[in-house]
Protein backbone atom coordinates (compact mmCIF):
# COMPACT_ATOMS: atom_id res chain seq x y z
CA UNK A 1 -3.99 20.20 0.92
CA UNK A 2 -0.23 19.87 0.59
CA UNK A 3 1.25 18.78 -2.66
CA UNK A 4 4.12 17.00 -0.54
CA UNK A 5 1.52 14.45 0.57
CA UNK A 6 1.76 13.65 -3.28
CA UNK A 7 5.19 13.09 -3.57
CA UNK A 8 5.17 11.18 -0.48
CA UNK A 9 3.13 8.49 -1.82
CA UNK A 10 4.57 8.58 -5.40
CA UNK A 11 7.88 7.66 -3.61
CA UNK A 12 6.70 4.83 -1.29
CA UNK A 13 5.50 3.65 -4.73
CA UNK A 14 8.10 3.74 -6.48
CA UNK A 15 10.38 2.32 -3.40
CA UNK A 16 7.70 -0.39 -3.57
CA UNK A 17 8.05 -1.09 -7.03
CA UNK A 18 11.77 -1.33 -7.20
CA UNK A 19 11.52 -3.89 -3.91
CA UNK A 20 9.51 -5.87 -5.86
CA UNK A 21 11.09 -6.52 -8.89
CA UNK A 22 14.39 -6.70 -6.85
CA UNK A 23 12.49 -9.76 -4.88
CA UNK A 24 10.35 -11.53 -7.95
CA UNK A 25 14.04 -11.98 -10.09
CA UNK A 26 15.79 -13.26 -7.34
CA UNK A 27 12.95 -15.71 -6.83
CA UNK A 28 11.53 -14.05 -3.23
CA UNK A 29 7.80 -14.21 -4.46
CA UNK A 30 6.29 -14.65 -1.25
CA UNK A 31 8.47 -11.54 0.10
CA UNK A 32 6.86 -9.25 -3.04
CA UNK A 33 3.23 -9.57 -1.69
CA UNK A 34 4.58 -8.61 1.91
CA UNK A 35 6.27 -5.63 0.13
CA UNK A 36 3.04 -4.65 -1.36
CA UNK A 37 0.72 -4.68 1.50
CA UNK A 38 3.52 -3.06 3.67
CA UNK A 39 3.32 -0.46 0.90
CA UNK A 40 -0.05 -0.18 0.56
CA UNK A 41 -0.71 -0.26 4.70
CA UNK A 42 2.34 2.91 4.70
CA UNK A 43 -0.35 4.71 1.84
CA UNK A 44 -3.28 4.15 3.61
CA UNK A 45 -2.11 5.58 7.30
CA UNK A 46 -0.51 8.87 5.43
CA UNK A 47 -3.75 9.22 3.68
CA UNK A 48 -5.89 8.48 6.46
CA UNK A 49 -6.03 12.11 7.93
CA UNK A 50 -6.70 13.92 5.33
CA UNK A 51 -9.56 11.27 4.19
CA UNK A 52 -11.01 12.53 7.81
CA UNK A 53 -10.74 16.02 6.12
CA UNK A 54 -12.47 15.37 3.47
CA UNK A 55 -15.49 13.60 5.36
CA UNK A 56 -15.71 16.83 7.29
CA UNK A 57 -16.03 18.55 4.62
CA UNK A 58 -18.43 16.60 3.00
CA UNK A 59 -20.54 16.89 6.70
CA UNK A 60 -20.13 20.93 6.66
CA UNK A 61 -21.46 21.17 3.16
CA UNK A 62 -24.66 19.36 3.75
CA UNK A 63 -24.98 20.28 7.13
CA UNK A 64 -25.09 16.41 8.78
């Protein structure tokens, strides 16, 4: 596993973080929920391969 998958999502959340601040003080609330789940949705499909990985793993080690 590659540390830069890591630092990938650390900086999508930080990105997200400063986005939504940015939005809730200039009174954007509705936008800062978007933000998030955009976020979250950009986590989830960078993750998603190496979650397949894992269940492979987990198949190989008790031979399902």
């Amino acid at each position: 596993m590659d540390i830069e998958i890591i630092f990938k999502v650390a900086a999508v959340g930080l990105i997200v973080a400063v986005l939504n601040q940015l939005l809730s003080r200039s009174g954007r609330d509705e936008y800062t929920m978007i933000t998030t789940l955009a976020g979250i949705i950009i986590v989830l499909m960078m993750v998603l391969p190496y979650v397949g990985t894992l269940f492979g793993y987990v198949r190989s080690v008790f031979d399902l």
